[in-house]
N, C-alpha and C. Protein backbone atom coordinates (compact mmCIF):
# COMPACT_ATOMS: atom_id res chain seq x y z
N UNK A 1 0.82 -1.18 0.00
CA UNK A 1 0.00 0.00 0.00
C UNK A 1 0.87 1.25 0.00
N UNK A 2 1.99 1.29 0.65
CA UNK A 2 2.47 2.36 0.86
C UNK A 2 3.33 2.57 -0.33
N UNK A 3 3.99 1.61 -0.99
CA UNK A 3 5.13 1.25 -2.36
C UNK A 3 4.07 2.03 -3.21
N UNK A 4 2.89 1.66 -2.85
CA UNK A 4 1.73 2.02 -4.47
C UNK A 4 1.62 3.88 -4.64
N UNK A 5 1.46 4.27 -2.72
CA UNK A 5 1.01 5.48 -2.68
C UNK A 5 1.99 6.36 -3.03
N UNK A 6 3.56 5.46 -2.53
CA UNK A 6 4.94 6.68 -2.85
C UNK A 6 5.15 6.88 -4.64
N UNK A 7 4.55 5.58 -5.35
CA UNK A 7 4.89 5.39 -6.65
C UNK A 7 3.88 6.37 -7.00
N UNK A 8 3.12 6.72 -6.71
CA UNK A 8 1.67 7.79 -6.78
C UNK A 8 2.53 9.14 -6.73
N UNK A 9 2.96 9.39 -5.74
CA UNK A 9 3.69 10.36 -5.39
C UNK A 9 4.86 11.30 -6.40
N UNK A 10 5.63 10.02 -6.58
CA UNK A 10 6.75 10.15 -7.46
C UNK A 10 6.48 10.30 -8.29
N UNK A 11 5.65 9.94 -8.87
CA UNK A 11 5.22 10.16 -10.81
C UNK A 11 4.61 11.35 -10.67
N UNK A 12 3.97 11.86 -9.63
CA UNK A 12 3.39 13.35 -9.38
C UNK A 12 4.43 14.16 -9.40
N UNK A 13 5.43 13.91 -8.61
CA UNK A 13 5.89 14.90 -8.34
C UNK A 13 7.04 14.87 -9.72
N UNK A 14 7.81 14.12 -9.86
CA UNK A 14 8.85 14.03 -11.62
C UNK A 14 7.30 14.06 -13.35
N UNK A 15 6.22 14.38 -12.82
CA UNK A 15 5.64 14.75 -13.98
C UNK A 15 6.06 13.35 -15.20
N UNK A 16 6.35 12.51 -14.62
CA UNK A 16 6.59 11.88 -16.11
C UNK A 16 6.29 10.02 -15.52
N UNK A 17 6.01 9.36 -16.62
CA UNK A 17 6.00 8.23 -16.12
C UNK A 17 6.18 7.46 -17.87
N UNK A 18 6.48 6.41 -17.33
CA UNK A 18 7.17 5.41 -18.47
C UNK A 18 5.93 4.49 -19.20
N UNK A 19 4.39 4.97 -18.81
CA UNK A 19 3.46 4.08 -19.20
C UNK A 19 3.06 4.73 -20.84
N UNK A 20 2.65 4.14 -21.49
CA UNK A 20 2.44 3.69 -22.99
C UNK A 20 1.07 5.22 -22.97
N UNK A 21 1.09 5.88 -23.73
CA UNK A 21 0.35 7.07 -24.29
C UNK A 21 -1.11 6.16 -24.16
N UNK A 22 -2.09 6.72 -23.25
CA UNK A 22 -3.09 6.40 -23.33
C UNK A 22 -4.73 6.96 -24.45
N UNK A 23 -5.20 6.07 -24.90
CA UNK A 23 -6.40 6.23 -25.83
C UNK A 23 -7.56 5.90 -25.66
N UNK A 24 -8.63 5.65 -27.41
CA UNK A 24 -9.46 5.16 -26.97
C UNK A 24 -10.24 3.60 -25.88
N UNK A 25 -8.69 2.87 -26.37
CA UNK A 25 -9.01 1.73 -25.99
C UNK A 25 -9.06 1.74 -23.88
N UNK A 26 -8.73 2.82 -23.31
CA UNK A 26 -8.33 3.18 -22.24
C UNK A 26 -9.52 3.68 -21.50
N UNK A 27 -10.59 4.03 -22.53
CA UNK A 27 -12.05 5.00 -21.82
C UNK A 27 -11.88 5.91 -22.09
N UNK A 28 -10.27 6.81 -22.53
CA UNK A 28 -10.23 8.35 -22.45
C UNK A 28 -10.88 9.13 -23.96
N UNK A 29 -11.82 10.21 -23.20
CA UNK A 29 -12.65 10.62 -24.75
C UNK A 29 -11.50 12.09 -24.03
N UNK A 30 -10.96 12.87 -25.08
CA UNK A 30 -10.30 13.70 -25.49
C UNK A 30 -11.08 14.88 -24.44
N UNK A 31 -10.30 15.71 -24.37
CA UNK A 31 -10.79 17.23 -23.47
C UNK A 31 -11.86 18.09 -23.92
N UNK A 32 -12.69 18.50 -23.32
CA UNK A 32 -13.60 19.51 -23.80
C UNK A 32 -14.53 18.59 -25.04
N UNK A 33 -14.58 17.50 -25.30
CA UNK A 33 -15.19 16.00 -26.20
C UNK A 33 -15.96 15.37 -24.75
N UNK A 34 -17.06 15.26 -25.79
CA UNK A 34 -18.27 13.86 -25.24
C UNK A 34 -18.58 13.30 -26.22
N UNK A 35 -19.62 12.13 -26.16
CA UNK A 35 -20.09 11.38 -26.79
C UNK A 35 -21.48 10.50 -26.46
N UNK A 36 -21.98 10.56 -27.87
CA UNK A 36 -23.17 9.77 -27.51
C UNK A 36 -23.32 8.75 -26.64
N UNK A 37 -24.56 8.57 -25.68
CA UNK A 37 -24.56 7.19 -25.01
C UNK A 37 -24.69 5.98 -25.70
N UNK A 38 -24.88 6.16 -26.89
CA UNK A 38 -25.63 5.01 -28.03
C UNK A 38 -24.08 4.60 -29.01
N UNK A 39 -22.59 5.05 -28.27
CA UNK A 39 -21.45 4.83 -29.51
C UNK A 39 -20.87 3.93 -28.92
N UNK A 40 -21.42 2.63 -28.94
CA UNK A 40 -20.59 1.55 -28.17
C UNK A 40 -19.75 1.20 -28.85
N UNK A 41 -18.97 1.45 -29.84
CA UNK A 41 -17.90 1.18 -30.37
C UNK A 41 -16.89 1.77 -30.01
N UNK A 42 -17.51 2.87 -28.73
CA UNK A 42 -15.86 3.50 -27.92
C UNK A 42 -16.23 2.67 -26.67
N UNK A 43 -14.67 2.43 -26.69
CA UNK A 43 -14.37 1.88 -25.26
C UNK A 43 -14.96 2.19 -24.01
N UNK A 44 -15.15 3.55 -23.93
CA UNK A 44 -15.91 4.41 -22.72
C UNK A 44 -17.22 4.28 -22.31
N UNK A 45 -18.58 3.71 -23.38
CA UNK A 45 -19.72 2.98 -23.76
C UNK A 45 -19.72 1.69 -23.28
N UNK A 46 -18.70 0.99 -24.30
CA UNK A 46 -18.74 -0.06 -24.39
C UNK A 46 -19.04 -1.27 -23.16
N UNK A 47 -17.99 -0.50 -22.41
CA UNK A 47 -17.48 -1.42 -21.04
C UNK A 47 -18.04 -0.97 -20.11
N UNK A 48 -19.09 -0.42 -19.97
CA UNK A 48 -20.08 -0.08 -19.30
C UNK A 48 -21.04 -1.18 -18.82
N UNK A 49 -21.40 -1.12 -17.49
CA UNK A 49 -22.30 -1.80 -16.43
C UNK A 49 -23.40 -2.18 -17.70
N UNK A 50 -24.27 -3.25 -17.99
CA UNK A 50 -24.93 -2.99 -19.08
C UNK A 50 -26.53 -2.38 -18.33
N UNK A 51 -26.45 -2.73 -17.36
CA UNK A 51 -27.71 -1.75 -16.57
C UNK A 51 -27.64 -0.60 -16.34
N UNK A 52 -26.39 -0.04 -16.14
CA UNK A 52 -26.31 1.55 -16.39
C UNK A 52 -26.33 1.97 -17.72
N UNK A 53 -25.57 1.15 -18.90
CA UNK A 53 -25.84 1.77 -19.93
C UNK A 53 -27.50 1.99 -20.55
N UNK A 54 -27.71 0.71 -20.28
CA UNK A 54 -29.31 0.72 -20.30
C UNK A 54 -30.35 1.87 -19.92
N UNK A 55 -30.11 2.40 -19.03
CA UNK A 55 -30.26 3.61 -17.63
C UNK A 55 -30.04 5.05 -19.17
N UNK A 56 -28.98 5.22 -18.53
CA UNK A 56 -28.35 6.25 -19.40
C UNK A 56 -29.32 6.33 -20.89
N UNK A 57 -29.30 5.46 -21.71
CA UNK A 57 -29.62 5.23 -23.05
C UNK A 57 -30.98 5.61 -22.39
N UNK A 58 -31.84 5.15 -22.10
CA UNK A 58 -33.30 5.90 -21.94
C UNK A 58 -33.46 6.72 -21.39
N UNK A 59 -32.98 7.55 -20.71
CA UNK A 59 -32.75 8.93 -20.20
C UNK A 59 -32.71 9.50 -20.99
N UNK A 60 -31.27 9.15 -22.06
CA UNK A 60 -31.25 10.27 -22.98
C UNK A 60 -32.25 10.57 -23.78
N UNK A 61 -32.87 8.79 -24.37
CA UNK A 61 -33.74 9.15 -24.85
C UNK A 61 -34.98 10.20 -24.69
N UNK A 62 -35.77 10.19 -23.41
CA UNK A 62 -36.83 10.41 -23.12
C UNK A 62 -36.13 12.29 -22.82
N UNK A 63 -34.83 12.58 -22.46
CA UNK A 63 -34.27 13.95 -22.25
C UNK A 63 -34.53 14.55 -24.07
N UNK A 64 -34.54 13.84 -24.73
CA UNK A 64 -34.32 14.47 -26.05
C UNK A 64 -35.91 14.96 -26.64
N UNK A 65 -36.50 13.92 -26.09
CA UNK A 65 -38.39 14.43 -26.30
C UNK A 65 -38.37 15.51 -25.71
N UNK A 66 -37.78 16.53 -24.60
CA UNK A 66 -37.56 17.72 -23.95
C UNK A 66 -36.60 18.41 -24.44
N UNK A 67 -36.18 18.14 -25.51
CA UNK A 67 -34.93 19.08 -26.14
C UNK A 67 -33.96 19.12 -25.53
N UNK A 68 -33.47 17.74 -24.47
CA UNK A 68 -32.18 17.86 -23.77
C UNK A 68 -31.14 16.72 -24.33
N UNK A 69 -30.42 17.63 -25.04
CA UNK A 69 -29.26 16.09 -25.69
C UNK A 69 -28.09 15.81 -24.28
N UNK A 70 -28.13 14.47 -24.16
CA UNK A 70 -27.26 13.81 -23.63
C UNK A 70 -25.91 13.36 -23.81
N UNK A 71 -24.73 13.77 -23.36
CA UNK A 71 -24.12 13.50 -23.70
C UNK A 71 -22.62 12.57 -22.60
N UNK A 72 -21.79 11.94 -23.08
CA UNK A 72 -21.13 11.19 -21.90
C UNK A 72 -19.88 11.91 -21.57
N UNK A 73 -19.59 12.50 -21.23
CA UNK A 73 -17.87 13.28 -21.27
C UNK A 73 -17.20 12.17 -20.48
N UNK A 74 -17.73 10.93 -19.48
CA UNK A 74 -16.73 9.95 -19.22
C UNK A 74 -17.36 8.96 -18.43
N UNK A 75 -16.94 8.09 -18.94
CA UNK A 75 -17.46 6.72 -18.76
C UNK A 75 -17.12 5.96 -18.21
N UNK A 76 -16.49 3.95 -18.52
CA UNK A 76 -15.78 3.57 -18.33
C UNK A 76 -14.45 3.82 -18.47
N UNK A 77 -13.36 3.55 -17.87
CA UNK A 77 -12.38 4.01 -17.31
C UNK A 77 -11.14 3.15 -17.55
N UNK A 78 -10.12 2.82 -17.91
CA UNK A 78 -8.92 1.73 -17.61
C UNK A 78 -8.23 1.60 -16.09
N UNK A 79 -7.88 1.09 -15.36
CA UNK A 79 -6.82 1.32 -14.16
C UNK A 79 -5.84 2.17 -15.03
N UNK A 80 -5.25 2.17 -15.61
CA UNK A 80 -4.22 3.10 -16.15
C UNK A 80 -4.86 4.54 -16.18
N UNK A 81 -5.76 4.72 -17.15
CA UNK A 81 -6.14 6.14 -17.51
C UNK A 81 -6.94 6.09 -16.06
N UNK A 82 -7.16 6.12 -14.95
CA UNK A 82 -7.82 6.28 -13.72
C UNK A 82 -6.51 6.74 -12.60
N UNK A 83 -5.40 5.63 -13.26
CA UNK A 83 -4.44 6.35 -12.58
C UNK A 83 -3.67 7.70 -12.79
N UNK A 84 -3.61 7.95 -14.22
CA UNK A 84 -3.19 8.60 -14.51
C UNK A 84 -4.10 10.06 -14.45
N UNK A 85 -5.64 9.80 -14.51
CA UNK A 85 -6.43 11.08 -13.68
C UNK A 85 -5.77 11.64 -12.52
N UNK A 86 -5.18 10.54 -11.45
CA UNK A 86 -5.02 10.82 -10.09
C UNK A 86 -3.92 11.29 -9.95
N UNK A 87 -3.09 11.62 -10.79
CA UNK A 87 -1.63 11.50 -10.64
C UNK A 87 -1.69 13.26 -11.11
N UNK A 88 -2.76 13.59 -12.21
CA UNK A 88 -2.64 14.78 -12.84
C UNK A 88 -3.69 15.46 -11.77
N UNK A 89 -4.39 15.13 -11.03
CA UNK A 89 -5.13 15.62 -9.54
C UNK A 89 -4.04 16.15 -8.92
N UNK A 90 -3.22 15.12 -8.47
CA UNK A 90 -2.44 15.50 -7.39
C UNK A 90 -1.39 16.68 -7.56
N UNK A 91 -1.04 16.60 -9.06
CA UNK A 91 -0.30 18.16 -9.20
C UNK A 91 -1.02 18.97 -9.19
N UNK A 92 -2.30 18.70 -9.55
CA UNK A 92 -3.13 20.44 -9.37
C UNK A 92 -3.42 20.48 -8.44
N UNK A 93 -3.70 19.96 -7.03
CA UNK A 93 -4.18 20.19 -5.92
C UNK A 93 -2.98 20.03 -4.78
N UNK A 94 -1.91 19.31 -5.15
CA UNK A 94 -0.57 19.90 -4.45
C UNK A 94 -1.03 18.42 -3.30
N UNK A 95 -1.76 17.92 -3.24
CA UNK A 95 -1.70 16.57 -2.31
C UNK A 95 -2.48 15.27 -2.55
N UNK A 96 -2.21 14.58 -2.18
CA UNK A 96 -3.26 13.30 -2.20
C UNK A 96 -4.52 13.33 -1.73
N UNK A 97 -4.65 13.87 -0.55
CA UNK A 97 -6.13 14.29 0.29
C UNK A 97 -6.78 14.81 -0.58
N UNK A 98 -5.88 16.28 -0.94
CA UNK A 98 -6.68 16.97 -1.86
C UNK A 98 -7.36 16.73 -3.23
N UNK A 99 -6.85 15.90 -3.93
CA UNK A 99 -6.91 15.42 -4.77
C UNK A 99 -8.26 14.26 -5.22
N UNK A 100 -8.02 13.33 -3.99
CA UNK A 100 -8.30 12.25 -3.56
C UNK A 100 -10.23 13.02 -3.66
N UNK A 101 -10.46 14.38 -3.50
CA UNK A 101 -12.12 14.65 -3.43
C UNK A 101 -12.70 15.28 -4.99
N UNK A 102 -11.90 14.69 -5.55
CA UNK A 102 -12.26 14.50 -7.17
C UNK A 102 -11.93 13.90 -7.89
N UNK A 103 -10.69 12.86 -7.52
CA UNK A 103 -10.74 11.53 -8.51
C UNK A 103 -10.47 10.40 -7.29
N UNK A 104 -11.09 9.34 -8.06
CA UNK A 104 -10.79 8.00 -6.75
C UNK A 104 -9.69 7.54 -7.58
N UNK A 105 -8.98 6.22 -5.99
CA UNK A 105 -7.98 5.53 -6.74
C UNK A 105 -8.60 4.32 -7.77
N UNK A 106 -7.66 4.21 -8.82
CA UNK A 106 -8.11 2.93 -9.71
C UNK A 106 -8.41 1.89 -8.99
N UNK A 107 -8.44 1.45 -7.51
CA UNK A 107 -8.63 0.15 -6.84
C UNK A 107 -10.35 0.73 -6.32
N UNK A 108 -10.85 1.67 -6.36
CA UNK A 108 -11.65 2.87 -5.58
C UNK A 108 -12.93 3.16 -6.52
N UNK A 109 -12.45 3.43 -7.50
CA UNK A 109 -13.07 3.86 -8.80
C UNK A 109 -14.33 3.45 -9.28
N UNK A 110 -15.26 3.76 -9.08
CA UNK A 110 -16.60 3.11 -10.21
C UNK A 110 -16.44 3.52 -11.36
N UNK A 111 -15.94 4.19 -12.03
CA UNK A 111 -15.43 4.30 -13.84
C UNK A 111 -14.69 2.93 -13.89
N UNK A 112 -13.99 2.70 -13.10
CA UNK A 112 -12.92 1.36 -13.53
C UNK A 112 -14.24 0.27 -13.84
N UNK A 113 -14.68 0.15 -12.84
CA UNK A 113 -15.88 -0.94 -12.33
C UNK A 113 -16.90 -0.87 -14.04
N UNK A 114 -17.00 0.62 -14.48
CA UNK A 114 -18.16 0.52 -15.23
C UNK A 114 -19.34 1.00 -14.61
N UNK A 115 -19.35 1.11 -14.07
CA UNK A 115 -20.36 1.41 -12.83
C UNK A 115 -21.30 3.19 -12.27
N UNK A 116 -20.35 3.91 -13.32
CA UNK A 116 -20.42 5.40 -13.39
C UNK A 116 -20.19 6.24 -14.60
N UNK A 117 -20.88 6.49 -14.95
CA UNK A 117 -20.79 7.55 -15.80
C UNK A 117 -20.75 9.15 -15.74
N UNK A 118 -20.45 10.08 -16.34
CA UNK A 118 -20.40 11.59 -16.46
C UNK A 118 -20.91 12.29 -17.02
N UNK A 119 -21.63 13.15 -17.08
CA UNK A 119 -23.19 13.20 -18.38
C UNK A 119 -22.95 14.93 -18.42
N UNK A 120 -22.97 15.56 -19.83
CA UNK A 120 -22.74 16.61 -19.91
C UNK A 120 -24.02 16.93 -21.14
N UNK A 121 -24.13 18.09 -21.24
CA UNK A 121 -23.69 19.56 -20.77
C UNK A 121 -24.69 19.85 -19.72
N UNK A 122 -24.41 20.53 -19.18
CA UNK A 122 -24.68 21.51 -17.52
C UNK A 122 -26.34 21.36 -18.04
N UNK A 123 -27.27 21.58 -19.25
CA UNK A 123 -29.01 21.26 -19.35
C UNK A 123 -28.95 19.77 -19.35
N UNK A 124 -27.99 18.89 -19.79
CA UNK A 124 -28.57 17.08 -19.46
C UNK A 124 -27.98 17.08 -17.95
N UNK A 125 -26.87 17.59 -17.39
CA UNK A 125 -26.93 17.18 -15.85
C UNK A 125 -27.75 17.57 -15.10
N UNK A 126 -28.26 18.84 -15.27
CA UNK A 126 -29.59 19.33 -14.56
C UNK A 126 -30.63 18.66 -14.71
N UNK A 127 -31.01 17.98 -16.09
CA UNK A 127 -32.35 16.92 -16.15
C UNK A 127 -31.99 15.79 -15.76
N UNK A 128 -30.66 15.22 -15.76
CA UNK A 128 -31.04 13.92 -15.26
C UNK A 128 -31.19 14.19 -13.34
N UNK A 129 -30.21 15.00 -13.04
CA UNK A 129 -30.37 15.19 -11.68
C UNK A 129 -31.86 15.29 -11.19
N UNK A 130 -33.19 15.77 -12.64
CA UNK A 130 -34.22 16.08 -11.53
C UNK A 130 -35.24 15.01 -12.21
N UNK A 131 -34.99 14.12 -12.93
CA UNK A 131 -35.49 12.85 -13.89
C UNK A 131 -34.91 11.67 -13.38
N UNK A 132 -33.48 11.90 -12.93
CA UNK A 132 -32.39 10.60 -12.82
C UNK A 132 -33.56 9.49 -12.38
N UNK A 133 -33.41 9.42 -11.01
CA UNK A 133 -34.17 8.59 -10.16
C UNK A 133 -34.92 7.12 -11.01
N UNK A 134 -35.90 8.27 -11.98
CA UNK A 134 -37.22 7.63 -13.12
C UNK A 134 -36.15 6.28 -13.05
N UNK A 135 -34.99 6.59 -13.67
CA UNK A 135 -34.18 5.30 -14.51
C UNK A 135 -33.23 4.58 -13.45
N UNK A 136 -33.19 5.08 -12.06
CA UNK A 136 -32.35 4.62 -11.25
C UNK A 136 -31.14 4.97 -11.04
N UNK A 137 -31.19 6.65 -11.83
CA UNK A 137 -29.56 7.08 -11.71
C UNK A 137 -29.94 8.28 -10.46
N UNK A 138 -28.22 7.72 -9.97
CA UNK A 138 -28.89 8.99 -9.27
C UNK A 138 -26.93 9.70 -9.09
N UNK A 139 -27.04 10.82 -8.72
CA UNK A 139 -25.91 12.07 -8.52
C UNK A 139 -25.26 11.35 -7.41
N UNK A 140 -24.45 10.66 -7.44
CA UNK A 140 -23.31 10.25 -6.36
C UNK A 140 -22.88 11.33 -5.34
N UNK A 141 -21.93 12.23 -6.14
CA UNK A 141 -21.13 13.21 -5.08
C UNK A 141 -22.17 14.32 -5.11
N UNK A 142 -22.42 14.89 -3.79
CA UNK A 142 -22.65 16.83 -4.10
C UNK A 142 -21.78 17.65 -4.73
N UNK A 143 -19.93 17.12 -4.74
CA UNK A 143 -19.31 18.48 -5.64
C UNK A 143 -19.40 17.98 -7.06
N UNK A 144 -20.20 16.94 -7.70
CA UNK A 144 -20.14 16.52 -9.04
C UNK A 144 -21.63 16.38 -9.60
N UNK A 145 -21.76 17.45 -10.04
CA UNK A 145 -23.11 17.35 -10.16
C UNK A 145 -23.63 16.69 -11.47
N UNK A 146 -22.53 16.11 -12.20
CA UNK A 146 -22.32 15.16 -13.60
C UNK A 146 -22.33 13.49 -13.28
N UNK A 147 -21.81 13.56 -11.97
CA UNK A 147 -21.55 12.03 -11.89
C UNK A 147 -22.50 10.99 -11.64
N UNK A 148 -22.96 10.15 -12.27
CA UNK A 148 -24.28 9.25 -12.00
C UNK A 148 -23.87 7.81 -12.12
N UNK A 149 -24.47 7.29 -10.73
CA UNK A 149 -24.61 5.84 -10.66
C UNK A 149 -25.81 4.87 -10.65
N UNK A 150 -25.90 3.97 -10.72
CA UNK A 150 -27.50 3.14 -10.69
C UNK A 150 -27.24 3.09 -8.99
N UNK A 151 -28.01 3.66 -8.43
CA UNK A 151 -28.32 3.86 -6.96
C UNK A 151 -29.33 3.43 -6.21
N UNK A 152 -30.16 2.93 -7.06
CA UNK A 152 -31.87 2.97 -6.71
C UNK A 152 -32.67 2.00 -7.38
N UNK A 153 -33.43 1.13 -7.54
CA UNK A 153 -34.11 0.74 -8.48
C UNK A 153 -35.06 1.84 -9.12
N UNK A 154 -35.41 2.16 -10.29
CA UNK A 154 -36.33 2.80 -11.30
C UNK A 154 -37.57 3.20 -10.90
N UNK A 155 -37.51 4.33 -10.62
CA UNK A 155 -38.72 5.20 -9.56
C UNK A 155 -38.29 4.83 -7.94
N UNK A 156 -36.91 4.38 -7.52
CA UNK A 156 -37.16 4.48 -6.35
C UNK A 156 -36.41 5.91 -5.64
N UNK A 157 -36.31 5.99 -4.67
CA UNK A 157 -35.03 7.38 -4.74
C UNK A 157 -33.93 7.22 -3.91
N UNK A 158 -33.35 8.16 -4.61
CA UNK A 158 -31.77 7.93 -4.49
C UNK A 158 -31.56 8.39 -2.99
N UNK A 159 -30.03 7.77 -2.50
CA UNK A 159 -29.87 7.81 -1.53
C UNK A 159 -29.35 9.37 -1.16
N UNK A 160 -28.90 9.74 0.04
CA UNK A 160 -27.83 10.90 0.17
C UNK A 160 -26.56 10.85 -0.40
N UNK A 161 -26.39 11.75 -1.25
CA UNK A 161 -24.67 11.71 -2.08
C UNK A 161 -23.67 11.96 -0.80
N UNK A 162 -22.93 11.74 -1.53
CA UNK A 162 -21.30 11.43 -0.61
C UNK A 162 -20.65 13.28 -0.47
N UNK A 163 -20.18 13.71 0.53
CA UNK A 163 -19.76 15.05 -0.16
C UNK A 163 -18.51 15.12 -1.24
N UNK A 164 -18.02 13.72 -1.44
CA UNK A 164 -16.93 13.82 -2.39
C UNK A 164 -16.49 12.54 -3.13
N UNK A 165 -15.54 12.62 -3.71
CA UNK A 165 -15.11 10.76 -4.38
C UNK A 165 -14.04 10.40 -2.93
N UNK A 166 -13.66 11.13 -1.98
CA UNK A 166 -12.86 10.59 -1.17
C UNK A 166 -13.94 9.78 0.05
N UNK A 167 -15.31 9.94 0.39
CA UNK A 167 -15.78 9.99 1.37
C UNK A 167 -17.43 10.54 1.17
C-alpha cells in the first residue's frame, strides 16, 4: 500500500511516467469532447455496467423528447487512464487528500468498475439530476453534479450523495 502510494507520489511529483500514451481503448474521450450514449464502439460505452448503460440510453432518450441532448464526457475508465487522472489531480491540488475529493484511486473507482458515468452539458446534468431517479440514476457526489450511478431501483429514490469521491 504504501510502495503504491509513494509510486503515486513520485510520478506526481517528476511529472513523467514510463506508461504507454493512453487512448481510446483506455475510456479516455479527449478534453472539452463527449459522446453519444448510443457509440458503443468506444471503449468508454462499451465497457459499461450494461444496466447503467441501459439507464443512461433511456434517459437520454426520453431527455431528447424535452430538447435535452445527452451527452457522456466519461465513462468507463482503464486502471491506467484512472491512474493517470489521479496523478494529474495530485499536481493540481498539491496533495493526495486533496486530490483524492475529485478523482478516486483505480482500486476505488466506479469508472474502472463501469459502474459510473459523467453526463454533460450543464441542461442534461440538470435533467437527469431532476429525472435521474425515473431510470435509477442517481448524482453520487454533491461536488459533481455530472456524476451518476445506478443507486436505486427505477422510480425508487436515491440515496444521500457522498460530499466527495474521497468519502
Amino acid at each position: 500500500m504504501f510502495a503504491a502510494l509513494a509510486a503515486v507520489l513520485l510520478v506526481s511529483a517528476c511529472g513523467t511516467s514510463a506508461a504507454a500514451p493512453l487512448g481510446d481503448a483506455d475510456g479516455v474521450i479527449p478534453d472539452n469532447n463527449n459522446i453519444s450514449p448510443f457509440d458503443t464502439a468506444k471503449a468508454a460505452i462499451h465497457n459499461l455496467d450494461p444496466a447503467l448503460l441501459a439507464a443512461v440510453q433511456q434517459a437520454a432518450r426520453d431527455a431528447q423528447g424535452h430538447d435535452i441532448t445527452v451527452r457522456i464526457t466519461s465513462g468507463w475508465r482503464s486502471k491506467a487512464y484512472q491512474q493517470q487522472l489521479l496523478d494529474d489531480a495530485v499536481r493540481k491540488y498539491g496533495t493526495l487528500a486533496a486530490a483524492r475529493q475529485y478523482v478516486n484511486t483505480p482500486d476505488k473507482s466506479t469508472h474502472v468498475t463501469g459502474k459510473a458515468v459523467d453526463i454533460g452539458p450543464t441542461d442534461a446534468d440538470d435533467w437527469v439530476n431532476r429525472h435521474g431517479a425515473d431510470y435509477g440514476l442517481c448524482q453520487a457526489y454533491s461536488n459533481e453534479m455530472w456524476h451518476f450511478e445506478l443507486l436505486t431501483t427505477p422510480g425508487g429514490q436515491c440515496p444521500p450523495q457522498r460530499p466527495d469521491a474521497a468519502g
